[in-house]
C-alpha atoms as a PDB file:
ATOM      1  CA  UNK A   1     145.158  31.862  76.749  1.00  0.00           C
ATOM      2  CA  UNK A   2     147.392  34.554  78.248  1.00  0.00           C
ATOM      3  CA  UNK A   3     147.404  34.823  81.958  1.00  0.00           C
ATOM      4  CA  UNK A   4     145.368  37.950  82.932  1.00  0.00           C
ATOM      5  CA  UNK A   5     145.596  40.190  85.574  1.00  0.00           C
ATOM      6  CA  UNK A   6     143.237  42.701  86.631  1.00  0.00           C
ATOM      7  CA  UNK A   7     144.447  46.375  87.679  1.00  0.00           C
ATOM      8  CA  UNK A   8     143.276  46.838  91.424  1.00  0.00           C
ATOM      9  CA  UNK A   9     142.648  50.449  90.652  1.00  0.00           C
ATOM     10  CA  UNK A  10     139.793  50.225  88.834  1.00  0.00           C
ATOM     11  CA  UNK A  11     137.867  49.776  91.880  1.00  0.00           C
ATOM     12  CA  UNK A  12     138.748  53.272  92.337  1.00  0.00           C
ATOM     13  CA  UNK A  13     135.239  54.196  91.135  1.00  0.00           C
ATOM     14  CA  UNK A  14     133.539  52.474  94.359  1.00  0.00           C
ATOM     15  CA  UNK A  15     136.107  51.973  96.989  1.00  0.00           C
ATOM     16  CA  UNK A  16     138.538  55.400  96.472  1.00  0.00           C
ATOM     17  CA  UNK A  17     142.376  54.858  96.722  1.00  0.00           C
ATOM     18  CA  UNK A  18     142.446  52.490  99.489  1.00  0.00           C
ATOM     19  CA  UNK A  19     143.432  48.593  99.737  1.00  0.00           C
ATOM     20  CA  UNK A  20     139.496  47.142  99.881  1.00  0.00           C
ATOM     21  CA  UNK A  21     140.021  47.605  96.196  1.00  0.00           C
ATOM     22  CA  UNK A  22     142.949  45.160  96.604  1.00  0.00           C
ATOM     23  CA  UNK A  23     140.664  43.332  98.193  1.00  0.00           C
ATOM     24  CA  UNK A  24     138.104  43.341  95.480  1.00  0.00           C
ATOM     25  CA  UNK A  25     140.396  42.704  92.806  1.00  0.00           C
ATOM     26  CA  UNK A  26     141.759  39.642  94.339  1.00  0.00           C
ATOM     27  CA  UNK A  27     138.362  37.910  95.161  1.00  0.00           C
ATOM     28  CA  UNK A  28     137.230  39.020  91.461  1.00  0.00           C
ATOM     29  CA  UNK A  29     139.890  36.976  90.081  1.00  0.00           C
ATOM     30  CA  UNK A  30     139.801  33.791  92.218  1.00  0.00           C
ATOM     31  CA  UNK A  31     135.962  34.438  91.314  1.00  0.00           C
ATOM     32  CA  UNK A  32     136.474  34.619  87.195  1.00  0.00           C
ATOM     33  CA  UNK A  33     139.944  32.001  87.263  1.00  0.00           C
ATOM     34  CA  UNK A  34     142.354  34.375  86.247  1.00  0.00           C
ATOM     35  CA  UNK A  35     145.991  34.580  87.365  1.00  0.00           C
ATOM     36  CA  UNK A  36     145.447  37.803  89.721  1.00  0.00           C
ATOM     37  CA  UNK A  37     146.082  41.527  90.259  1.00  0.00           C
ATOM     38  CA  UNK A  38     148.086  44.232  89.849  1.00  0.00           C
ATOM     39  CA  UNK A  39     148.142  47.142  92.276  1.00  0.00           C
ATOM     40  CA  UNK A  40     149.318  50.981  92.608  1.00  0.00           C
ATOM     41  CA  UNK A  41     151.266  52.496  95.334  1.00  0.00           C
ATOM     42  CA  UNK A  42     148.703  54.746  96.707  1.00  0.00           C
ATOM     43  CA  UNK A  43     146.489  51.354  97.011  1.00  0.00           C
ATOM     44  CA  UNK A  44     148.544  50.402 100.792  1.00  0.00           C
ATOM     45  CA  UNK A  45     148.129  51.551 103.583  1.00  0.00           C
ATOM     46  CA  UNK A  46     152.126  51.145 104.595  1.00  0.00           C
ATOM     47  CA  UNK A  47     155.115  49.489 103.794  1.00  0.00           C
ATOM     48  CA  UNK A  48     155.132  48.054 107.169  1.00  0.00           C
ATOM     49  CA  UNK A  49     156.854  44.764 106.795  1.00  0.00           C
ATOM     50  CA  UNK A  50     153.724  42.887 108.779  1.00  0.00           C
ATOM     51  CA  UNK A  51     151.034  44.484 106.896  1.00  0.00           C
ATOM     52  CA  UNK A  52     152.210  43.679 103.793  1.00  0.00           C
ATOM     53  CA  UNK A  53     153.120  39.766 104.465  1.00  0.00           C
ATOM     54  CA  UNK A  54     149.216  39.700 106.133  1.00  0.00           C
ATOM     55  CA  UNK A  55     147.715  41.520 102.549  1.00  0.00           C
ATOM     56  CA  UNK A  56     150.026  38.746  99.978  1.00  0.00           C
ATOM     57  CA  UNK A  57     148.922  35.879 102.803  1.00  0.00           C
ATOM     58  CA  UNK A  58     144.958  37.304 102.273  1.00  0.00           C
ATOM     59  CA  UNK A  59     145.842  37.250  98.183  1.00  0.00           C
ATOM     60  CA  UNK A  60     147.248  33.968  98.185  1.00  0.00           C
ATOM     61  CA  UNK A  61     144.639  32.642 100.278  1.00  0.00           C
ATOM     62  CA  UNK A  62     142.066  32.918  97.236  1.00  0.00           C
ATOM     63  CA  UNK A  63     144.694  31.085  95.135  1.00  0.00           C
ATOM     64  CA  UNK A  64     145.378  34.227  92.730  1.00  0.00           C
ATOM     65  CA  UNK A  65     148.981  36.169  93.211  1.00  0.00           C
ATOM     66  CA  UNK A  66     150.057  39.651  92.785  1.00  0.00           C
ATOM     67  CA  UNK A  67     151.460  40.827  89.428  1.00  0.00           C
ATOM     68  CA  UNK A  68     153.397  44.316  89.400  1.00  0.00           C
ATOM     69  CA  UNK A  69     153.073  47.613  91.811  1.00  0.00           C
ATOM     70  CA  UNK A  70     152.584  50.815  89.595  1.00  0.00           C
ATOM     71  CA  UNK A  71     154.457  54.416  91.079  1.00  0.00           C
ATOM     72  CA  UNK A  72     151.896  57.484  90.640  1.00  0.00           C
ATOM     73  CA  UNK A  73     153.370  60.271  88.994  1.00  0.00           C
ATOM     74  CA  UNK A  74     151.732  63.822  89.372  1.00  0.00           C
ATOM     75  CA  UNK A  75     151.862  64.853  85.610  1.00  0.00           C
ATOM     76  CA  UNK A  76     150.980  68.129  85.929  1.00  0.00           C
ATOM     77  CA  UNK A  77     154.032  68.970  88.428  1.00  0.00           C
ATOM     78  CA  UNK A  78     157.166  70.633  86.673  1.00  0.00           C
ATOM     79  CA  UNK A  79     159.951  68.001  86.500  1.00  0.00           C
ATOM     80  CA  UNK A  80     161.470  68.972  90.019  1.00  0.00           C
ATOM     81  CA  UNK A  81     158.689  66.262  91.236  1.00  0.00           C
ATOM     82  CA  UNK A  82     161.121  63.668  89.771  1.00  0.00           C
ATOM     83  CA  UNK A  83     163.286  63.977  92.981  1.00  0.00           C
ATOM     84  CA  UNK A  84     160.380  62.756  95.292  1.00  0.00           C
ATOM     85  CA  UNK A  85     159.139  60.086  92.687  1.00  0.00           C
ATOM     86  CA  UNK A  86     162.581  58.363  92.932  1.00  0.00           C
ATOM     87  CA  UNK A  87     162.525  58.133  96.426  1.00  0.00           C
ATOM     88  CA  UNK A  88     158.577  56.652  96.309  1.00  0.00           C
ATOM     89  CA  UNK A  89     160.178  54.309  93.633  1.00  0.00           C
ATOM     90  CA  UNK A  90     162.913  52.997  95.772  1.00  0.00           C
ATOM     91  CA  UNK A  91     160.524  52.877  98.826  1.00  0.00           C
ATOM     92  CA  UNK A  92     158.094  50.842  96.696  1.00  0.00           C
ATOM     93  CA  UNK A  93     160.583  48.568  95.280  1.00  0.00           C
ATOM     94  CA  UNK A  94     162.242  47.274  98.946  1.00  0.00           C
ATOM     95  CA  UNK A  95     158.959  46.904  99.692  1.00  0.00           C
ATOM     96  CA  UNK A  96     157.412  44.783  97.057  1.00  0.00           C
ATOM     97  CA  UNK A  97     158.914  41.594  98.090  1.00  0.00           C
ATOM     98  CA  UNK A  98     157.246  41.241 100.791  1.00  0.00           C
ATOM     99  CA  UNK A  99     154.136  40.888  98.591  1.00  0.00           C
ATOM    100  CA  UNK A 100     155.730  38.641  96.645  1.00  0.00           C
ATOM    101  CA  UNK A 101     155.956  41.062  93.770  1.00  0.00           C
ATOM    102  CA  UNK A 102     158.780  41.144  91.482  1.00  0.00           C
ATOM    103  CA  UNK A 103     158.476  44.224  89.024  1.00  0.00           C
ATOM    104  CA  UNK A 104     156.986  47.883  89.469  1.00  0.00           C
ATOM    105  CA  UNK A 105     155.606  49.686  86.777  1.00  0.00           C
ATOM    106  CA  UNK A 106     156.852  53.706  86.384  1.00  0.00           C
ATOM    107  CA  UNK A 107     155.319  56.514  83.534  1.00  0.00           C
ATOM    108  CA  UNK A 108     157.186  59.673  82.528  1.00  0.00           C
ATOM    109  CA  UNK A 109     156.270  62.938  82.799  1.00  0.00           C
ATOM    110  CA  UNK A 110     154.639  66.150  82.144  1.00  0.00           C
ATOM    111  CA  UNK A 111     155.586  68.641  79.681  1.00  0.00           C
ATOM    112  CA  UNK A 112     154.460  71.439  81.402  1.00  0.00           C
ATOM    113  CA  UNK A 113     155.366  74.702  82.382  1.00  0.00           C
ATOM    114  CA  UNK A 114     157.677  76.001  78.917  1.00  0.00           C
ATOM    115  CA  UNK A 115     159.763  72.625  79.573  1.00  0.00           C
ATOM    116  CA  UNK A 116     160.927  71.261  75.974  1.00  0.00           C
ATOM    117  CA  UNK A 117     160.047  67.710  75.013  1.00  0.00           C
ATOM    118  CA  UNK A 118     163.413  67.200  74.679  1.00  0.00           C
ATOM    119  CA  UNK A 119     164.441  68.516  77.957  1.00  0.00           C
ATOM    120  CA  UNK A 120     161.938  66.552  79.719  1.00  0.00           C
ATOM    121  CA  UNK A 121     162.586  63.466  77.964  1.00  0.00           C
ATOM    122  CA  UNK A 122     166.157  63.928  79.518  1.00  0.00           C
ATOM    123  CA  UNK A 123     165.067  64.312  82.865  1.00  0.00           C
ATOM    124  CA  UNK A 124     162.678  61.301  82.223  1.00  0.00           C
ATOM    125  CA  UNK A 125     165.315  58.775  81.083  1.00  0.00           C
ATOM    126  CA  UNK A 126     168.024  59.869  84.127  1.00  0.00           C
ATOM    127  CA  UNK A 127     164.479  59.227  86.251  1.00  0.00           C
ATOM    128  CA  UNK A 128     164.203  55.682  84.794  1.00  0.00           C
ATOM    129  CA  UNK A 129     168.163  54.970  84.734  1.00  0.00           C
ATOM    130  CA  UNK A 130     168.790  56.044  88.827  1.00  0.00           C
ATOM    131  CA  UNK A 131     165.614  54.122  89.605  1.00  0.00           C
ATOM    132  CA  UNK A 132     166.534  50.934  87.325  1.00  0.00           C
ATOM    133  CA  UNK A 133     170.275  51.207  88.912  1.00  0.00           C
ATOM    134  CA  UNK A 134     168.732  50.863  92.645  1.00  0.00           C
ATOM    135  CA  UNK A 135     166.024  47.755  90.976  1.00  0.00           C
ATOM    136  CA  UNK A 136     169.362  45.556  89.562  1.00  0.00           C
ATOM    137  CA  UNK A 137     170.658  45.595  93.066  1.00  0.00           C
ATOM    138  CA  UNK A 138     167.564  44.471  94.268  1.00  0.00           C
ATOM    139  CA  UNK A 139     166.760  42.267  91.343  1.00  0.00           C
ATOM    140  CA  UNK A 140     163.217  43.656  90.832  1.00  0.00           C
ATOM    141  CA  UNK A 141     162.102  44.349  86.947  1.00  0.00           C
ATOM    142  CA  UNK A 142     161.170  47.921  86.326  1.00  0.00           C
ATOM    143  CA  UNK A 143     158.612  48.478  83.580  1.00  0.00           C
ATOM    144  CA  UNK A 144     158.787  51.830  81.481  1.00  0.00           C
ATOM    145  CA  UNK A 145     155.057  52.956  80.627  1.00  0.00           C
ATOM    146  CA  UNK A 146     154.297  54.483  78.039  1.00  0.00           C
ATOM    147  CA  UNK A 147     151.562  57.132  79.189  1.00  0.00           C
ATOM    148  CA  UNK A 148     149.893  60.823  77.912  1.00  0.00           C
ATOM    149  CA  UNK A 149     147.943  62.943  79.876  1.00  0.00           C
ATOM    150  CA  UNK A 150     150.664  65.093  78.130  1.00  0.00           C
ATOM    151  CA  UNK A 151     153.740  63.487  79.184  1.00  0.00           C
ATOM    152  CA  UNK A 152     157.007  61.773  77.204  1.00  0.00           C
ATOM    153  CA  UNK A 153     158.024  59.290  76.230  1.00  0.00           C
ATOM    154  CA  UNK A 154     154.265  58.791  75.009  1.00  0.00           C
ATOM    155  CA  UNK A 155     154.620  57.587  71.247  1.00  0.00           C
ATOM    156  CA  UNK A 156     156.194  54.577  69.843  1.00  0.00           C
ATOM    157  CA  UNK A 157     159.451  56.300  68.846  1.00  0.00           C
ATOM    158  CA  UNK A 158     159.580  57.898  72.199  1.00  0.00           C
ATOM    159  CA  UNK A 159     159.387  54.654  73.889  1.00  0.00           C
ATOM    160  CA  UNK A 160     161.600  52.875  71.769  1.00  0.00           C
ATOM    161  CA  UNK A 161     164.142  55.789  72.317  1.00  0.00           C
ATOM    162  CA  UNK A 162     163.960  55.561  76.068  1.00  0.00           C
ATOM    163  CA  UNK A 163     164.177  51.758  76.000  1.00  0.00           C
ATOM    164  CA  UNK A 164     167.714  52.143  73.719  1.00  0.00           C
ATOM    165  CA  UNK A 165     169.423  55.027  75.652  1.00  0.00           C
ATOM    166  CA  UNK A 166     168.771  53.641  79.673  1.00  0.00           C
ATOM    167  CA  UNK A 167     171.244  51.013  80.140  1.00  0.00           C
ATOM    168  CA  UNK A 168     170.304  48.455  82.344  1.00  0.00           C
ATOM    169  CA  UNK A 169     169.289  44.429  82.833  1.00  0.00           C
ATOM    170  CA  UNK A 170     166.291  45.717  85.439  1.00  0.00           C
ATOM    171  CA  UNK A 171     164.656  47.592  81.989  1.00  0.00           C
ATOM    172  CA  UNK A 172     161.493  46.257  80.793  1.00  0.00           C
ATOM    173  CA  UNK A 173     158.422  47.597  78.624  1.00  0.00           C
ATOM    174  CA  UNK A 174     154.507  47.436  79.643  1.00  0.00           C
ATOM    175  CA  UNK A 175     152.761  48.582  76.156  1.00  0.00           C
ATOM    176  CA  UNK A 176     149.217  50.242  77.567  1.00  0.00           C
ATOM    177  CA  UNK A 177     146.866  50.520  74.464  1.00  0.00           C
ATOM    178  CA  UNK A 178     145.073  53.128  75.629  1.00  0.00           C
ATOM    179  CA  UNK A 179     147.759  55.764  77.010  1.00  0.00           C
ATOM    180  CA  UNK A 180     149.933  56.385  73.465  1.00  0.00           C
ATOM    181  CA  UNK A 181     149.062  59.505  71.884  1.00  0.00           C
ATOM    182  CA  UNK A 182     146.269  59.185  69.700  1.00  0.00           C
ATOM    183  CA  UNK A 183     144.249  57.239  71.993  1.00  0.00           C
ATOM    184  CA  UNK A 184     140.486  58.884  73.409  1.00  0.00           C
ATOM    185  CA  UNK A 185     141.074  58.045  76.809  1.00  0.00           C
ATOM    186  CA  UNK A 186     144.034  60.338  77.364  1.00  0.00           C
ATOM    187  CA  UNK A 187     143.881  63.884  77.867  1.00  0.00           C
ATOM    188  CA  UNK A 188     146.215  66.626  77.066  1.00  0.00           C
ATOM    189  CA  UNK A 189     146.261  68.997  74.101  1.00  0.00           C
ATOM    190  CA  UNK A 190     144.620  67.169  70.710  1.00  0.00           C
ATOM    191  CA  UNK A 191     143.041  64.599  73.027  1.00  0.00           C
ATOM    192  CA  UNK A 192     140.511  62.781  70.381  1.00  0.00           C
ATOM    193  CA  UNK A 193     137.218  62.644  71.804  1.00  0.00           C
ATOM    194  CA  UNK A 194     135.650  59.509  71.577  1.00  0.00           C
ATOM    195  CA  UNK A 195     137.742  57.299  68.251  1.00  0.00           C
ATOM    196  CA  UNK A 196     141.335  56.283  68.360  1.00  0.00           C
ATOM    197  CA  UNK A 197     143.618  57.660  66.168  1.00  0.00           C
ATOM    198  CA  UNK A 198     145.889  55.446  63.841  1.00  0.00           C
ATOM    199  CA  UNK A 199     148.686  56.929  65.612  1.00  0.00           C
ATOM    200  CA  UNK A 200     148.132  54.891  68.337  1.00  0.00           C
ATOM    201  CA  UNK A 201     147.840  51.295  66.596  1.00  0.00           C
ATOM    202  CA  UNK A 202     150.852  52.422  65.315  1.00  0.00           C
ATOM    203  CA  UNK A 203     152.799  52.755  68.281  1.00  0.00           C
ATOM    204  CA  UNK A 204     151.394  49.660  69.821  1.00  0.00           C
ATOM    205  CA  UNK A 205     152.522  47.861  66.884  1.00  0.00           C
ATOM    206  CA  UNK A 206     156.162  49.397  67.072  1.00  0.00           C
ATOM    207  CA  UNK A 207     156.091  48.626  71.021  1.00  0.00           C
ATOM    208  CA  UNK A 208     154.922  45.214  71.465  1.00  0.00           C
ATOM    209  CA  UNK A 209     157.737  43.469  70.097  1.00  0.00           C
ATOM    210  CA  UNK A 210     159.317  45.031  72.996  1.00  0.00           C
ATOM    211  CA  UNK A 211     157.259  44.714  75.569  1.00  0.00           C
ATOM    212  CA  UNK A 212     156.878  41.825  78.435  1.00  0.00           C
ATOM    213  CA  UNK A 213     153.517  42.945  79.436  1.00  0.00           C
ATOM    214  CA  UNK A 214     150.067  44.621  77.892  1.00  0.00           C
ATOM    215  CA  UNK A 215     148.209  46.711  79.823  1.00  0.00           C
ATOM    216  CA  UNK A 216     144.732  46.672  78.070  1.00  0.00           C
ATOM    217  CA  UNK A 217     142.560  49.628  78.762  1.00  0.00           C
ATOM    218  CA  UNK A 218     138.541  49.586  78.652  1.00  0.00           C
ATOM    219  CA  UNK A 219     136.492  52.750  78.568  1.00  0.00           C
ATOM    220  CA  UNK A 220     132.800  51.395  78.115  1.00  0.00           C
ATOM    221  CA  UNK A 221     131.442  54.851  77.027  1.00  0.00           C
ATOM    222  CA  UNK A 222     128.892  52.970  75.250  1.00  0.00           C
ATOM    223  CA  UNK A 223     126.860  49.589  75.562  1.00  0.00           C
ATOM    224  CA  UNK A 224     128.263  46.904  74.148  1.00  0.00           C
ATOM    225  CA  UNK A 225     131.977  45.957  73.863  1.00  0.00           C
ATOM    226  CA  UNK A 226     134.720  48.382  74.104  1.00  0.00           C
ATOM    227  CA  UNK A 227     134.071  51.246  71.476  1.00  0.00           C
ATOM    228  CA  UNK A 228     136.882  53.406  71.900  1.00  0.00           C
ATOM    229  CA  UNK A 229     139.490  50.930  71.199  1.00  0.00           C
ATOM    230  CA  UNK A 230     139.408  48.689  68.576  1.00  0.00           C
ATOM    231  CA  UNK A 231     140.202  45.717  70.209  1.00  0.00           C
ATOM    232  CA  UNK A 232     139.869  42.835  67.354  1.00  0.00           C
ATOM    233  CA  UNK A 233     142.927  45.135  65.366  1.00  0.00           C
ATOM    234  CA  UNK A 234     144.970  44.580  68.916  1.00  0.00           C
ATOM    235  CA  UNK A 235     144.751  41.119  69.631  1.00  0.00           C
ATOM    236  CA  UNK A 236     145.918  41.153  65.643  1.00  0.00           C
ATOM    237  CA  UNK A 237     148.714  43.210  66.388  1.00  0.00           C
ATOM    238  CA  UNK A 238     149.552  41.110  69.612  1.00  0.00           C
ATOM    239  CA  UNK A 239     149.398  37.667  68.306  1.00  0.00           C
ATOM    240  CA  UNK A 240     150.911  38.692  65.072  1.00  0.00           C
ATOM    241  CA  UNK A 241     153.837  39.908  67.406  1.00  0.00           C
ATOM    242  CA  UNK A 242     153.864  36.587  69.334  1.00  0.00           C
ATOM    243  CA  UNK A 243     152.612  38.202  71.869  1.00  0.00           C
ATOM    244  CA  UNK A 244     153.057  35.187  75.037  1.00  0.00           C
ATOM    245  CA  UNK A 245     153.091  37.561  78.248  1.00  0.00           C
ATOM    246  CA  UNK A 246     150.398  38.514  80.890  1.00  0.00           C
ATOM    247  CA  UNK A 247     147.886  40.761  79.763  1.00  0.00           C
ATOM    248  CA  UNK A 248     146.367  43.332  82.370  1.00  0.00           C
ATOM    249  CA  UNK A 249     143.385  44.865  82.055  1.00  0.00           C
ATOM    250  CA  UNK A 250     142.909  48.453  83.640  1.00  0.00           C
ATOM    251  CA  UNK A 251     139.113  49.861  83.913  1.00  0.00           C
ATOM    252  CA  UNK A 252     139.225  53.468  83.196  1.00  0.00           C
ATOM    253  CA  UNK A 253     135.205  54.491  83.099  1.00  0.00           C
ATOM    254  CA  UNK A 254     133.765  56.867  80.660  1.00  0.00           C
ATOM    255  CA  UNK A 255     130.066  55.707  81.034  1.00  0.00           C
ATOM    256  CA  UNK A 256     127.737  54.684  83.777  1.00  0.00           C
ATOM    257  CA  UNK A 257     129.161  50.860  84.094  1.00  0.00           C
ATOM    258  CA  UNK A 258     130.480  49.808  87.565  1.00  0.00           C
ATOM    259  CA  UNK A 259     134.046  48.410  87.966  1.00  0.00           C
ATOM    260  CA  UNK A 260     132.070  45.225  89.420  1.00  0.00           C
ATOM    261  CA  UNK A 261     130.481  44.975  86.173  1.00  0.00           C
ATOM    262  CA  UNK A 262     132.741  45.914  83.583  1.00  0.00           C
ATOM    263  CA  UNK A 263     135.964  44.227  85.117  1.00  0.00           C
ATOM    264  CA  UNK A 264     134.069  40.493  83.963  1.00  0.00           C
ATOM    265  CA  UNK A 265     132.433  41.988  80.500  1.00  0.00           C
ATOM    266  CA  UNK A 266     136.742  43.245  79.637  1.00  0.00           C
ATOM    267  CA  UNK A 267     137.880  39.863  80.539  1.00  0.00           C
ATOM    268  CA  UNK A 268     135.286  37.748  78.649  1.00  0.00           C
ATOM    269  CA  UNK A 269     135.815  40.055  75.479  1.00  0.00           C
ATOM    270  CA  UNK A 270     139.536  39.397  75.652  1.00  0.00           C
ATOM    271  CA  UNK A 271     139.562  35.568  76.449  1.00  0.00           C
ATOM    272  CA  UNK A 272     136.885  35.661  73.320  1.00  0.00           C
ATOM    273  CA  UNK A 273     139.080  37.386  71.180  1.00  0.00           C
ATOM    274  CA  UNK A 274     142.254  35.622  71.986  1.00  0.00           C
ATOM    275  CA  UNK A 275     140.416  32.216  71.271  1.00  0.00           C
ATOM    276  CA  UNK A 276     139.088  33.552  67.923  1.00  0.00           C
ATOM    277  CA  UNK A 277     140.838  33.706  64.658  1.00  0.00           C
ATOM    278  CA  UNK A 278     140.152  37.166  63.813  1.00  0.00           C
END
């Protein structure tokens, strides 16, 4: 089985953006046996040298570890945000070693305000370039994301694109099934409402030969398994990829199921799956 992670932010829904979801996430996984958690910069409280060595020595203490630190980017904001979301990047990535984290995890952005795709996609890949420049020297891995909510690069070719023009050894992909155009769970103009699209199986299956981690998104709208994505096609398209890296699986509610609750249900489905010849 794949070492699994589980996204810290999904305690979001009962402990807001502060670390006692860090908290959670790392005594659900030394509770379930996975490998650990992944976190998000608005998650800590500082990068204060001291606090951060106490919150890896708490991790560590349960016997799980920390995987990668994800940069928020305000979508919405014309690209003149990029400015202050390189400086956050840098910030996070002298900090993360003091967690004992190696990589950080970074999205594009917006097309907003009359911006062309094509412009922003420019100002997205000299984003990702400056930022991976400053990550070589400090030999942390910086994953591209592929995310919507209206934003580029958010399609297979996009992402593919970005990964060929930035030009450096810190360059990695996370492939998120549930943030490619196409998918139900991402807003922005032509959103589907409650199916994915098979534009988005699509790009996964263009992406993941690239890709060194999966972030694997769960809804719940409805009882049951996950509904929204089809996850017996992914775990196809993954293992017919030889697919060997970490998986990390990000809670994103659309029903009335707790993070405490669904975090275990997404992480039985996915060891079931994986184990099954489907």
């Amino acid at each position: 089985m794949l070492p699994i992670y589980i996204q810290a932010l999904s305690f979001h829904d009962i402990y807001g953006n502060t670390d006692d979801c860090i908290h959670a996430a790392a005594d659900m996984a030394a509770e379930l046996g996975i490998a650990g958690l992944d976190i998000e910069d608005r998650l800590l409280t500082s990068y204060e040298p001291e606090y951060l060595q106490e919150l890896a020595h708490s991790v560590e203490s349960r016997g799980v570890k920390f995987g990668y630190a994800g940069v928020i980017v305000p979508f919405q904001k014309p690209v003149s945000s990029i400015l202050g979301e390189i400086e956050r990047a840098k910030e996070l990535i002298d900090a993360v070693p003091h967690l004992g984290i190696d990589s950080i995890r970074i999205p594009g952005n917006g097309v907003v305000n009359g911006q062309s795709l094509e412009f922003t996609f420019g100002k997205v890949r000299e984003k990702i370039q400056t930022i991976c420049d400053h990550a070589a020297d400090a030999g942390i891995t910086v994953f591209l994301h592929n995310h919507n909510h209206g934003s580029t690069p958010s399609t297979g070719a996009q992402i593919l694109r970005m990964l060929d023009e930035v030009d450096s050894p810190a360059l990695a992909h996370v492939v998120d099934t549930g943030q490619f155009q196409g998918s139900p769970g991402s807003s922005g103009p032509g959103a589907p409402a409650n199916v994915a699209e098979e534009q988005l199986y699509e790009s996964i299956e263009m992406c993941v030969p690239r890709a060194s981690l999966a972030r694997t998104k769960f809804y719940f709208a409805d009882p049951g398994d996950e509904q929204w994505l089809d996850y017996p096609r992914i775990v196809r398209i993954l293992k017919n990829a030889n697919f060997f890296s970490p998986l990390s699986i990000v809670y994103e509610p659309q029903g009335d199921l707790l993070s405490k609750d669904a975090l275990p249900r997404a992480v039985k489905y996915l060891t079931k799956l994986f184990e099954t010849n489907i």
